[in-house]
Protein backbone atom coordinates (compact mmCIF):
# COMPACT_ATOMS: atom_id res chain seq x y z
CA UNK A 1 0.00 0.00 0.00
CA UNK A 2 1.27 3.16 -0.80
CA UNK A 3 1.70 6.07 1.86
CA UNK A 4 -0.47 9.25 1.51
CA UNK A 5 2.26 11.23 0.39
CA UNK A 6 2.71 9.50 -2.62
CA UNK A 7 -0.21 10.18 -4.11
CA UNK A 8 0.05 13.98 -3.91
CA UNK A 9 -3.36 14.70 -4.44
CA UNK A 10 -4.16 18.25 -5.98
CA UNK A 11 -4.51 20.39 -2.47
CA UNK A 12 -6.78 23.05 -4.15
CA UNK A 13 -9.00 20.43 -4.98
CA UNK A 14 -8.39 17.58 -1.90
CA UNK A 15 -10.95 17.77 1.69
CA UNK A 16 -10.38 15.63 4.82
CA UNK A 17 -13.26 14.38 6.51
CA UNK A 18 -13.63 12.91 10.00
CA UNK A 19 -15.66 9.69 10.43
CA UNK A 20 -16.85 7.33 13.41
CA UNK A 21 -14.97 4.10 12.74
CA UNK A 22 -15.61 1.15 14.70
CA UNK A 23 -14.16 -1.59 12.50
CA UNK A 24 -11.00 -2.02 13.61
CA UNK A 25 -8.00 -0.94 11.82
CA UNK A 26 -8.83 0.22 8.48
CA UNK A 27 -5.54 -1.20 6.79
CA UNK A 28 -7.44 -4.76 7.17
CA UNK A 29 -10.64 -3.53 6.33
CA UNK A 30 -9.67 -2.59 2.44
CA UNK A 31 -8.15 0.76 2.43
CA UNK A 32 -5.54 -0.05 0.00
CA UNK A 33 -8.89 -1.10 -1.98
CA UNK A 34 -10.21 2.52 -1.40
CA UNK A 35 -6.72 4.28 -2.76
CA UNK A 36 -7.90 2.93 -6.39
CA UNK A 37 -11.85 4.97 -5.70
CA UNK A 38 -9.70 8.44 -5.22
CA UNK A 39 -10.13 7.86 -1.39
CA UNK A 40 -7.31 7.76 1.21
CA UNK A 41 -6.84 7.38 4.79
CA UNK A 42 -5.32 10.38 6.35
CA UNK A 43 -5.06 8.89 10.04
CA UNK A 44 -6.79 6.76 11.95
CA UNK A 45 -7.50 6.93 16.36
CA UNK A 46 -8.02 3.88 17.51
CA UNK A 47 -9.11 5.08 20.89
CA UNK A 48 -11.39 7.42 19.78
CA UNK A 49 -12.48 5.19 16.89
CA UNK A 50 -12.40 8.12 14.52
CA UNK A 51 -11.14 7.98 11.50
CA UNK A 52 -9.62 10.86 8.63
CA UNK A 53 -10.21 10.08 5.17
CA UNK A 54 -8.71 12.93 2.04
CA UNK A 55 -9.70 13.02 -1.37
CA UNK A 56 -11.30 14.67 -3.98
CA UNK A 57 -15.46 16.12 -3.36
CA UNK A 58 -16.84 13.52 -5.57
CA UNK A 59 -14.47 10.39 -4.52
CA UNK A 60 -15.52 11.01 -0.64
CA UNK A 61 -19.23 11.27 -1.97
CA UNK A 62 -18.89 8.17 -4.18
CA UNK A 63 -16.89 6.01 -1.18
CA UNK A 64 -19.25 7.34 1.33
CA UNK A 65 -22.84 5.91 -0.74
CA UNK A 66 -21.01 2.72 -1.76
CA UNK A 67 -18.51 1.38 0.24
CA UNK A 68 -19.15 3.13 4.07
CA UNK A 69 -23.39 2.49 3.33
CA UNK A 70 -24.88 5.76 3.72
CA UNK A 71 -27.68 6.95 1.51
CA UNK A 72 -27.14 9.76 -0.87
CA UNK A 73 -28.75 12.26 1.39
CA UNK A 74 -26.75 11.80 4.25
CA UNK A 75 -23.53 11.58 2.91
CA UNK A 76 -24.24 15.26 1.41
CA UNK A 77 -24.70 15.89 4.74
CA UNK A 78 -21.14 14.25 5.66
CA UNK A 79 -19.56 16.19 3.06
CA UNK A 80 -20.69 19.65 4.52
CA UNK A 81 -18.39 18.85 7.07
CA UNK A 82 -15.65 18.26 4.81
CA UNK A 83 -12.45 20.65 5.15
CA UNK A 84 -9.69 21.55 2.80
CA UNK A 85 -6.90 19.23 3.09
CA UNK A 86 -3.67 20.57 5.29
């Protein structure tokens, strides 16, 4: 899997977005899976069970309906919350 770095993702255009994530360690759950949807994992708190995802408006829109299960709606909601990546 490659870092987050390597990627270097356009920063005018990337958003990070903070997400409840019980699952366990997202590097077992797929996330090298979710690099090739234009979605990456920024960092991950296991104690909190929060996760940080970056990518592109649309990628975090598309990964949020179809892989993380939330209807349409809601993850419009999600992506309000979205901030420009650091």
């Amino acid at each position: 899997m490659k870092s987050f770095k390597e990627f270097r993702l356009d920063k005018a255009r990337a958003f990070m977005l903070e997400l409840d994530w019980e699952h366990g360690n997202p590097n077992y759950q797929g996330a090298d899976e979710w690099e090739s949807e234009g979605v990456f994992v920024h960092s991950w708190d296991k104690r909190k069970n929060k996760m940080i995802i970056a990518g592109t408006k649309p990628a975090i829109l598309r990964w949020l309906m179809y892989t993380y299960g939330l209807l349409k709606r809601s993850a419009d909601i999600a992506l309000k919350d979205a901030k420009p990546l650091r």
